[in-house]
Protein backbone atom coordinates (compact mmCIF):
# COMPACT_ATOMS: atom_id res chain seq x y z
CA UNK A 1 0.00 0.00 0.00
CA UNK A 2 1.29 3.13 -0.94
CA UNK A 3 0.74 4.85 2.48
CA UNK A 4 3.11 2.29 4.33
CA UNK A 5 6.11 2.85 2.57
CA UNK A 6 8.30 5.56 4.29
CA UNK A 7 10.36 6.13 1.01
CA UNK A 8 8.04 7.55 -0.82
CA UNK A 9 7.38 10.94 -0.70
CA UNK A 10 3.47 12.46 -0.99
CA UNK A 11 4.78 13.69 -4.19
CA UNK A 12 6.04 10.44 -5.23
CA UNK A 13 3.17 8.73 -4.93
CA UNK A 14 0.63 8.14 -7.54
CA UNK A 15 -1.79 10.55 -8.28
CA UNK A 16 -4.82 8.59 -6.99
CA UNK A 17 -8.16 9.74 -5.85
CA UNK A 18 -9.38 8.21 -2.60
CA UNK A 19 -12.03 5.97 -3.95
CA UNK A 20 -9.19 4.73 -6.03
CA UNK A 21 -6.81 3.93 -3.26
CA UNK A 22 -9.53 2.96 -1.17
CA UNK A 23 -10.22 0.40 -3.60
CA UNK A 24 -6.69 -0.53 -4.11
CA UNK A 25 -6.38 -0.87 -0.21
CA UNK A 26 -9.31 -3.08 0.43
CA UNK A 27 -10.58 -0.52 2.67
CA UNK A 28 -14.26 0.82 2.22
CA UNK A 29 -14.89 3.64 0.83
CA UNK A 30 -17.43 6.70 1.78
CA UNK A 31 -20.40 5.14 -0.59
CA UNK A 32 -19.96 1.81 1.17
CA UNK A 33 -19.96 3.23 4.89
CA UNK A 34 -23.00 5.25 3.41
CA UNK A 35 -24.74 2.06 1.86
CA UNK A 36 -23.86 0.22 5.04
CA UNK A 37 -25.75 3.17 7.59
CA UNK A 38 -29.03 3.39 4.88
CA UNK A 39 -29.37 -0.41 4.73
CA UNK A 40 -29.11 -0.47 8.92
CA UNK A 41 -31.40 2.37 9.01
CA UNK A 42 -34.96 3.55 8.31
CA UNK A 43 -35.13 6.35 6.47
CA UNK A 44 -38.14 7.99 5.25
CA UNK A 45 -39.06 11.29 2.81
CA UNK A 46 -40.10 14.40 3.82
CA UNK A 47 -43.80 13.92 3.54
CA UNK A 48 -43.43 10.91 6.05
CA UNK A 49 -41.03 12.84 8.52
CA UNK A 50 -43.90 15.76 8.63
CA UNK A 51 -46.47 13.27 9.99
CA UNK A 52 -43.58 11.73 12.55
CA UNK A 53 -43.18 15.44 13.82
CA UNK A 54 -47.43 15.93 13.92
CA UNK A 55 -47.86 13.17 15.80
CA UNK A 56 -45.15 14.50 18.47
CA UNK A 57 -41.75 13.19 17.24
CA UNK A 58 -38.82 14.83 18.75
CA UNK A 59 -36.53 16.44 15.79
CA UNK A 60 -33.04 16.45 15.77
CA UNK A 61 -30.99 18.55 13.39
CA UNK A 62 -27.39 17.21 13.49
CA UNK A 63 -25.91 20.12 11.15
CA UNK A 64 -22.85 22.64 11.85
CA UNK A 65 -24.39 25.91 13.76
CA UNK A 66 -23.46 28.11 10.96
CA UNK A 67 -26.29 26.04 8.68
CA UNK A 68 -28.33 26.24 11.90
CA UNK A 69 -28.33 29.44 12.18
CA UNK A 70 -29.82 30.22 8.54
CA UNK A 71 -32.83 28.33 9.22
CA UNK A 72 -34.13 25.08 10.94
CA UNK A 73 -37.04 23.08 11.54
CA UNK A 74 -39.29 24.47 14.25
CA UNK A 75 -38.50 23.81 18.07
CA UNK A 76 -35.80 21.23 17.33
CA UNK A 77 -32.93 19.73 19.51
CA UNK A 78 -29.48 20.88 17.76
CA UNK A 79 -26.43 18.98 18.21
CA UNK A 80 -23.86 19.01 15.48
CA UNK A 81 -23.13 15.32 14.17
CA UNK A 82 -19.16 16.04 15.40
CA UNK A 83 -20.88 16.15 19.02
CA UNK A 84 -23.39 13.79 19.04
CA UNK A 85 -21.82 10.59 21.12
CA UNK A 86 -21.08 13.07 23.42
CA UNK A 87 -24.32 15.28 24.02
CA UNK A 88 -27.47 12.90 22.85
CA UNK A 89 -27.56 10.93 26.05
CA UNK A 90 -28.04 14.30 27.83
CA UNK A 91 -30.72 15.69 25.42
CA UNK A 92 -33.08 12.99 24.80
CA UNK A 93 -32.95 11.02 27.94
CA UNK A 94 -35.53 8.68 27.05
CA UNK A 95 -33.99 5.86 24.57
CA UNK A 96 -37.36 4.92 23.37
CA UNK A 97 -38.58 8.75 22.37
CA UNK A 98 -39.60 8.70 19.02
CA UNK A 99 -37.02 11.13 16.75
CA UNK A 100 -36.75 12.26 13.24
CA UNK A 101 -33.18 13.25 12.64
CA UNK A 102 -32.23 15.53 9.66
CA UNK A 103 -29.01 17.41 8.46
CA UNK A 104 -28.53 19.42 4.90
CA UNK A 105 -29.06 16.78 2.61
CA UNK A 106 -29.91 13.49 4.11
CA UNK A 107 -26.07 11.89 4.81
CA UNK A 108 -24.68 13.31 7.93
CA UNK A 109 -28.51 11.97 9.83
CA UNK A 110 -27.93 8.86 7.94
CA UNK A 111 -24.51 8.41 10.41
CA UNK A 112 -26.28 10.10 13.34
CA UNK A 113 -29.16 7.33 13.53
CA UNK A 114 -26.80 4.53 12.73
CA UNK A 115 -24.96 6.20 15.87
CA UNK A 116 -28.22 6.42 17.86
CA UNK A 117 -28.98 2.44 17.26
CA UNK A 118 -25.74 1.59 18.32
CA UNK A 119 -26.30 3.48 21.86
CA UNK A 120 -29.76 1.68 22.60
CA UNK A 121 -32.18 4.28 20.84
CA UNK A 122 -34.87 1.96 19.29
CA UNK A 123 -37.43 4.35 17.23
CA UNK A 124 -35.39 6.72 15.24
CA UNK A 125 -35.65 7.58 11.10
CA UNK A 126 -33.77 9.59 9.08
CA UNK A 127 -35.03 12.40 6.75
CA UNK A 128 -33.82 11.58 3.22
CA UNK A 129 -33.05 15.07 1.71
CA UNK A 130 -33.06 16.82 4.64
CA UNK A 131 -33.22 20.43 5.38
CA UNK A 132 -32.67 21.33 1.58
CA UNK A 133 -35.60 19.42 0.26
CA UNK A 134 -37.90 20.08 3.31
CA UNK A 135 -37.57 23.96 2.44
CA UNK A 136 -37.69 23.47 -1.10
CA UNK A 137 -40.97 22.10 -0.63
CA UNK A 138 -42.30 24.69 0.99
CA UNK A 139 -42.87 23.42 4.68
CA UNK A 140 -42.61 25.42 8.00
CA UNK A 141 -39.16 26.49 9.11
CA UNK A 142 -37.92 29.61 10.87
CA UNK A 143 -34.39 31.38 11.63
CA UNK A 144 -32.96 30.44 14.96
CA UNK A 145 -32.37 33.11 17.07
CA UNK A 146 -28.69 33.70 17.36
CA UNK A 147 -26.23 35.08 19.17
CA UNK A 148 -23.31 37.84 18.57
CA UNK A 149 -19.55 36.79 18.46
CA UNK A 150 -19.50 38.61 21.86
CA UNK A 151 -22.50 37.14 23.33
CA UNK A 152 -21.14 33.52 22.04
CA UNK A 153 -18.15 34.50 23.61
CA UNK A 154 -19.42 36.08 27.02
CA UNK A 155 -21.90 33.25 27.72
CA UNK A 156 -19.75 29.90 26.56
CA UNK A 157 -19.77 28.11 29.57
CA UNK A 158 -23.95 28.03 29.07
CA UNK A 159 -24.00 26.96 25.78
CA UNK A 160 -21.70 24.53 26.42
CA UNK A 161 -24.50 23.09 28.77
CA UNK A 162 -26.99 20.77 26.36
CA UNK A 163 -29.77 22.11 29.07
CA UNK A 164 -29.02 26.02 27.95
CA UNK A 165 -27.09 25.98 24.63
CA UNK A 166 -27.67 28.99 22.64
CA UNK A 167 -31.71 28.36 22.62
CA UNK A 168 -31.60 28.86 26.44
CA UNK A 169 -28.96 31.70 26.16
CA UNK A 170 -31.47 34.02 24.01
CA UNK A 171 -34.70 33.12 26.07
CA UNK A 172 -32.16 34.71 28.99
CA UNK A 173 -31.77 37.09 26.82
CA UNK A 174 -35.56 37.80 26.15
CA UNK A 175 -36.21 37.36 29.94
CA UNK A 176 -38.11 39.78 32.28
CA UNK A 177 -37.22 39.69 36.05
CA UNK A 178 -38.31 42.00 38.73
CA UNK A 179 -36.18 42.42 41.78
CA UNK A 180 -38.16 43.55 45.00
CA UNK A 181 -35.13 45.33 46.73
CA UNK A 182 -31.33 46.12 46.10
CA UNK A 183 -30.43 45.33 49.27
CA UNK A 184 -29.11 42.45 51.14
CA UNK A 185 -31.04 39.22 48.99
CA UNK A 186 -31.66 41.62 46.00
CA UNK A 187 -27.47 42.76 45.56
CA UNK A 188 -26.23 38.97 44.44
CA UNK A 189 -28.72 37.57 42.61
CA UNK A 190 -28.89 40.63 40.66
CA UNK A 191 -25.35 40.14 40.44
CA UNK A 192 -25.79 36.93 39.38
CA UNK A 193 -29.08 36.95 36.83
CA UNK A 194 -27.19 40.16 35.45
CA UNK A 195 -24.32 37.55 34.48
CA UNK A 196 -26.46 34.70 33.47
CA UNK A 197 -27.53 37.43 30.33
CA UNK A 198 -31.17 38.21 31.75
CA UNK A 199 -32.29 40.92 29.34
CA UNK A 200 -34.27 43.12 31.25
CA UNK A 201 -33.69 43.42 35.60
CA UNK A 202 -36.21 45.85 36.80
CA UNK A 203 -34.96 47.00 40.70
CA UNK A 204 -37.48 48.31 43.31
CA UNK A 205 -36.45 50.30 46.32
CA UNK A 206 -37.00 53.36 47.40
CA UNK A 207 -33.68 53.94 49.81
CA UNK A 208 -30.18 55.23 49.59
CA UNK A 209 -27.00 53.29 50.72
CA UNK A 210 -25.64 53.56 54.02
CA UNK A 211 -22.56 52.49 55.27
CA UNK A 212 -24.12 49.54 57.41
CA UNK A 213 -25.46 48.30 53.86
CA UNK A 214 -22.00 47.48 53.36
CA UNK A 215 -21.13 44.77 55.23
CA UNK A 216 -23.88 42.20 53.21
CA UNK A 217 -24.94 44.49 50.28
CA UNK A 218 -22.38 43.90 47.32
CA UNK A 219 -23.92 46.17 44.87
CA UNK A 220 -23.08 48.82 46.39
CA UNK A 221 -19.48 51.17 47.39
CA UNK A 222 -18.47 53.35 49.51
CA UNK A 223 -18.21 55.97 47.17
CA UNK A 224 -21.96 55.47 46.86
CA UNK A 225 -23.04 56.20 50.26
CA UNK A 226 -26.04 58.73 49.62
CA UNK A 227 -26.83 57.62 46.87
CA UNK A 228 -30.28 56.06 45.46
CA UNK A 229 -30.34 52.33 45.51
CA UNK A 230 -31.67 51.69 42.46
CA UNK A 231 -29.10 54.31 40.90
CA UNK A 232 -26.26 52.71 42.33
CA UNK A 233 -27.58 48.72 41.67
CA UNK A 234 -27.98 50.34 37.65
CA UNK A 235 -24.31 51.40 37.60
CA UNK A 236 -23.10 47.88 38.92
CA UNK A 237 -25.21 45.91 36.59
CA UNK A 238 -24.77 47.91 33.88
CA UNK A 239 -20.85 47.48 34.17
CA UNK A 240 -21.30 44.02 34.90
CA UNK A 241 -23.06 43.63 31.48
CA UNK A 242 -23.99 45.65 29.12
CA UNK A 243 -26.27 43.50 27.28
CA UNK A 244 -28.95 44.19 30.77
CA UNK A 245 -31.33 46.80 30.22
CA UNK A 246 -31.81 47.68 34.10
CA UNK A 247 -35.16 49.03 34.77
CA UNK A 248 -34.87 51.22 38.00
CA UNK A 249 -38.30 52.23 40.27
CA UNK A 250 -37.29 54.35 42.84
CA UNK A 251 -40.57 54.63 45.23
CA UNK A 252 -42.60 52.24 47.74
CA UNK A 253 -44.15 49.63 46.03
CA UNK A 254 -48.54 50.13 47.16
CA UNK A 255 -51.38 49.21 46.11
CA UNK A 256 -51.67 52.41 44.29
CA UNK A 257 -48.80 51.33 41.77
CA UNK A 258 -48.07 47.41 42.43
CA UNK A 259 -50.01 46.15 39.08
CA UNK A 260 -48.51 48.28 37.28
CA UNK A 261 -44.76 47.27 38.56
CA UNK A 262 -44.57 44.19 38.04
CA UNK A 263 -47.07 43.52 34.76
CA UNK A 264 -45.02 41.69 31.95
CA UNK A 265 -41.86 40.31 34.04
CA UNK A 266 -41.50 36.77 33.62
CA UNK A 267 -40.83 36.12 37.23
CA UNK A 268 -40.43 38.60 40.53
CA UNK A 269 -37.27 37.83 42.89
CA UNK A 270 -38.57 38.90 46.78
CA UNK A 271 -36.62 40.68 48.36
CA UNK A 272 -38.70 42.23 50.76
CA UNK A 273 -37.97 43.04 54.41
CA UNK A 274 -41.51 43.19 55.96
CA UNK A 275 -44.45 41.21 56.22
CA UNK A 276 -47.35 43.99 54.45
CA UNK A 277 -44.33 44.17 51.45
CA UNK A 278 -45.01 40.24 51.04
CA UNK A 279 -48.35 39.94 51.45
CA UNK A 280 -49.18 42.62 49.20
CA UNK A 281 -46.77 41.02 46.63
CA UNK A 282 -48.37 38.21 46.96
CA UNK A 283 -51.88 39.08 46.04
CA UNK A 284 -50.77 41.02 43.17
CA UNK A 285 -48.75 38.00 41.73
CA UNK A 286 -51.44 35.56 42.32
CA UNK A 287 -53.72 37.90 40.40
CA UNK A 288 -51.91 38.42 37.56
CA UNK A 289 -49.84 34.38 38.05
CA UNK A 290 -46.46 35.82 37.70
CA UNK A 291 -43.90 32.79 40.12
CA UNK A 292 -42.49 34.76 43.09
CA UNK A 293 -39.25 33.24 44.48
CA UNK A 294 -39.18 34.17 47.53
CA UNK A 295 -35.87 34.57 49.83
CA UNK A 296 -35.51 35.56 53.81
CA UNK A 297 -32.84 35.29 56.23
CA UNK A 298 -32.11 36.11 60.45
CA UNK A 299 -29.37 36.24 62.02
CA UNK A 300 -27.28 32.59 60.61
CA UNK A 301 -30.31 31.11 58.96
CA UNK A 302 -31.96 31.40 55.63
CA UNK A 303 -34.75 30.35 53.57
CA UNK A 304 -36.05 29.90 49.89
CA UNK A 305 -38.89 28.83 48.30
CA UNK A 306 -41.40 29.33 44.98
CA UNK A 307 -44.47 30.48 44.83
CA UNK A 308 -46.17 30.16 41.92
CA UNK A 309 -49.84 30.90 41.69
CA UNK A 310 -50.33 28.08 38.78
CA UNK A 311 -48.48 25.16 39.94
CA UNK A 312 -48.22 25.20 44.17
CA UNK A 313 -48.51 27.19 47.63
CA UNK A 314 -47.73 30.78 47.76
CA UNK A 315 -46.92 33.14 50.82
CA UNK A 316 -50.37 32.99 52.67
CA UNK A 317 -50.21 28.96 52.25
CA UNK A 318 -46.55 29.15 54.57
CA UNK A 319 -47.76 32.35 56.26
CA UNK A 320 -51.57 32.78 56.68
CA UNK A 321 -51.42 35.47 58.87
CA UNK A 322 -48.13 37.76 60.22
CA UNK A 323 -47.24 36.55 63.75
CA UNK A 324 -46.85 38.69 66.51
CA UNK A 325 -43.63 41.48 66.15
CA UNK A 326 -42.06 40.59 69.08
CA UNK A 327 -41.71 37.06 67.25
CA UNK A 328 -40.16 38.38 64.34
CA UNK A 329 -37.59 41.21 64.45
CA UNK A 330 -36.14 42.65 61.74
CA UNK A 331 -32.33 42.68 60.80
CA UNK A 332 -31.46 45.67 61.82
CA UNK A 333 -32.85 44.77 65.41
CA UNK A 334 -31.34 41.09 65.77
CA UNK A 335 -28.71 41.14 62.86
CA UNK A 336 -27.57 38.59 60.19
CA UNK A 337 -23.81 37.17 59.17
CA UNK A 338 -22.74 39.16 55.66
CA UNK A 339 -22.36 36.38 53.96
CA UNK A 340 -25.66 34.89 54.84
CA UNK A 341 -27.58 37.28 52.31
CA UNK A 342 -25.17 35.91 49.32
CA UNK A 343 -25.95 32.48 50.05
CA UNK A 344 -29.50 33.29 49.57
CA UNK A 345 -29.55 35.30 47.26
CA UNK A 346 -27.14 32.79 44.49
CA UNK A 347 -29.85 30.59 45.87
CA UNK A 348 -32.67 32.63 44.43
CA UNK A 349 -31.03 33.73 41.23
CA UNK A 350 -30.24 29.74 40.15
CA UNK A 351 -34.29 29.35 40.76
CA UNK A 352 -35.12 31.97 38.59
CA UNK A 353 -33.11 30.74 36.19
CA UNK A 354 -34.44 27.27 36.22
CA UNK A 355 -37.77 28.72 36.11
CA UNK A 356 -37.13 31.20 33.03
CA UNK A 357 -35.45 27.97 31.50
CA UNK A 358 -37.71 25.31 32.65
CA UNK A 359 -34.71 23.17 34.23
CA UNK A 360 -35.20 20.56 36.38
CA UNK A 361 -37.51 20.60 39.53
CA UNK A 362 -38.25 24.01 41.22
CA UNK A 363 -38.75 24.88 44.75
CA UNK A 364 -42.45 25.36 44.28
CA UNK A 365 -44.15 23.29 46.66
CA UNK A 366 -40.76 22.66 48.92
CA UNK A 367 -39.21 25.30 51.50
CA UNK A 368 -35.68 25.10 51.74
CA UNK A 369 -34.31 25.84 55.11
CA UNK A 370 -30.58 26.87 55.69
CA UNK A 371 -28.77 27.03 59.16
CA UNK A 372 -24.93 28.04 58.51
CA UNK A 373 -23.84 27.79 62.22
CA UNK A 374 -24.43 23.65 61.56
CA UNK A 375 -24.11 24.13 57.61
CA UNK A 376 -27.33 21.64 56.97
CA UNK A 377 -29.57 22.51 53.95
CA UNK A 378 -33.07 20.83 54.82
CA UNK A 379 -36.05 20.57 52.92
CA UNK A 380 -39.29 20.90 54.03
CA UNK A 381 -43.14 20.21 51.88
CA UNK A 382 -45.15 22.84 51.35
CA UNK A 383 -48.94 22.14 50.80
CA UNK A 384 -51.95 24.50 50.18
CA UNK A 385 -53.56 25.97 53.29
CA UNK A 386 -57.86 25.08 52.60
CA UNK A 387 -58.84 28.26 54.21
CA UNK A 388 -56.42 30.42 51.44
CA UNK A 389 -58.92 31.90 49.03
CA UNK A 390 -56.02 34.20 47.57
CA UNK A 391 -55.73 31.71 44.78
CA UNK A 392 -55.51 31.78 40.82
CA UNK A 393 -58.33 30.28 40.51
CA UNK A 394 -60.09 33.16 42.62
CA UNK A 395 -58.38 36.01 40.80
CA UNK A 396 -61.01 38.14 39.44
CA UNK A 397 -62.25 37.89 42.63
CA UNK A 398 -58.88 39.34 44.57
CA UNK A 399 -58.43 43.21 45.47
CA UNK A 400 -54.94 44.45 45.87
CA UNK A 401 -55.05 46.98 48.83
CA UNK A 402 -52.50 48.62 51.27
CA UNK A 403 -52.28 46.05 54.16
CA UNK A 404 -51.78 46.04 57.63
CA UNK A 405 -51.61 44.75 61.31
CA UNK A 406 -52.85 41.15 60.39
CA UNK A 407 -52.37 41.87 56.43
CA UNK A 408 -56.02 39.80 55.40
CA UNK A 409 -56.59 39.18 52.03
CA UNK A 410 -59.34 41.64 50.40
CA UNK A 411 -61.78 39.24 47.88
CA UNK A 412 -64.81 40.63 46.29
CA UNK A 413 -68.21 38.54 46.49
């Protein structure tokens, strides 16, 4: 064989395409491999692969993410072929999922499902033709949303994650999150959603820093004291990324202007530090079903959960009435450890995230309860109270007032 002999040169060697040697060399060429995959295979045309995907058929587009990016399949699972081993397992969990698997022209998803079968998936075709003769047909497809060489870069480490990839990345992007306070909860996981690429943070408080904000609040400087909150927590997002379009509120969120707040975010972070703050948040949420994630912390020990007025509890189900004040002092009365708040707070940012992104299992219907002086992170079920009538399902009947002393709930008849 020509390529075993060390004394030839490249340039000595005949000029021979690789077919040619191939043949020469006993050793198969591309059309047999291809022949092989097709005849282990089922493959099926376009007009087949459309009812496969009607009747709820997962489809997988195997291409390079430049041809992704000029146009796909609707809501499709994208893994190039050159990562497939590595990422399918990941992506479609289920080995018996039925999936239609495409690529440009019908030989790259040819490989792929000859892949799949050899890793245990049972009920997958390919899409002779693929992309090409699907749009030349005429049938649905749509332009990705992509991403910037800057946002590709800036945001890597999520798209490396099959669970994000650049999908997840721009529905961060596109995402709407209301932060009840800059302050102690509020400073890292605006910090942190700011990072993750949210597109729009809206911030409400209606103080200005103080030195004692310093010792837990990390939005903040000392060469902010005096200043608004919400200016400040703008400036520090903002330089954190630019891509965040920080939406600042500077005034006491009421009755008189709550509906109006929070209308069109995707999900609210609480951040509050008083008991009317939450209840009236809550009401107002439940009304319009926007998933609170709600954070609180004392002295060494923390809490998080989510309420969301379509799928579990909210506040009044954990809290149905404020107890006594005596019973519940505030941090500026019994104190908290600095670095308490950032626990929390990370804490609450990765929920909203998973909520934005729909990853994994929420902390709806769970309380999580943290004690750092023993370092134990305990779960706890949380179930709906029967006597709560602030539900979703009551909504037209709730009315979002000003609350106080026991905060009830105000319902119409």
């Amino acid at each position: 064989m020509w390529d075993s002999n060390p004394q030839l040169s490249p340039a000595q060697r005949p000029n021979l395409n690789p077919d040619q040697t191939d043949s020469i060399s006993g050793v198969p060429t591309f059309r047999d491999l291809l022949a092989a995959a097709k005849a282990a295979i089922t493959e099926v045309d376009t007009a087949v692969a459309a009812q496969h995907i009607a009747t709820g058929s997962v489809v997988l587009d195997v291409r390079e993410p430049d041809e992704f990016e000029q146009g796909a399949l609707p809501t499709v699972v994208h893994i190039p072929r050159g990562h497939l081993e590595a990422q399918i397992e990941t992506r479609i969990i289920d080995k018996s999922t039925p999936v239609v698997v495409y690529c440009a022209g019908g030989v790259r998803s040819a490989f792929a499902v000859e892949t799949m079968q050899e890793l245990g998936y049972t009920n997958v075709v390919s899409m002779a033709g693929g992309f090409g003769k699907w749009k030349d047909e005429g049938r649905a497809w749509s332009t990705p949303v992509a991403l910037s060489a800057e946002q590709r870069n800036r945001y890597q480490r999520h798209i490396l994650l099959p669970e994000v990839g650049v999908a997840g990345q721009a529905k961060l992007l596109a995402s709407k999150v209301l932060m009840l306070g800059a302050g102690g909860l509020g400073s890292p996981a605006a910090m942190y959603l700011a990072a993750a690429g949210v597109g729009t943070i809206g911030i409400v408080d209606m103080d200005e820093v103080d030195a004692s904000n310093l010792q837990r609040q990390i939005l903040h400087n000392i060469d902010r004291i005096g200043d608004r909150k919400v200016d400040s927590a703008k400036k520090t997002l903002t330089m954190l990324n630019p891509d965040v379009d920080v939406v600042t509120y500077d005034t006491r969120l009421a009755a008189n202007n709550i509906m109006d707040i929070i209308a069109g975010y995707d999900v609210i972070v609480d951040g509050a530090d008083n008991f009317p703050s939450r209840y009236l948040l809550n009401d107002a949420s439940v009304k319009l079903g926007i998933p609170v994630v709600h954070g609180s912390i004392f002295r060494f020990e923390g809490m998080v959960s989510v309420f969301h007025p379509l799928h579990g509890p909210t506040y009044r189900d954990m809290v149905p009435e404020p107890p006594p004040a005596e019973m519940a002092p505030s941090c500026a009365e019994a104190g908290v450890l600095g670095v308490l708040p950032g626990i929390v707070g990370s804490i609450q940012a990765l929920e909203t995230i998973k909520l934005l992104l729909d990853l994994g299992d929420s902390l709806a219907g769970r309380i999580l309860a943290i004690d750092t002086t023993e370092m134990t992170f305990r779960t706890f079920k949380l179930r709906p109270d029967p006597n709560n009538q602030v539900t979703y399902a009551n909504r037209d009947r709730i009315e979002v007032r000003d609350l106080e002393g026991a905060c009830a709930p105000w319902l119409s008849h």
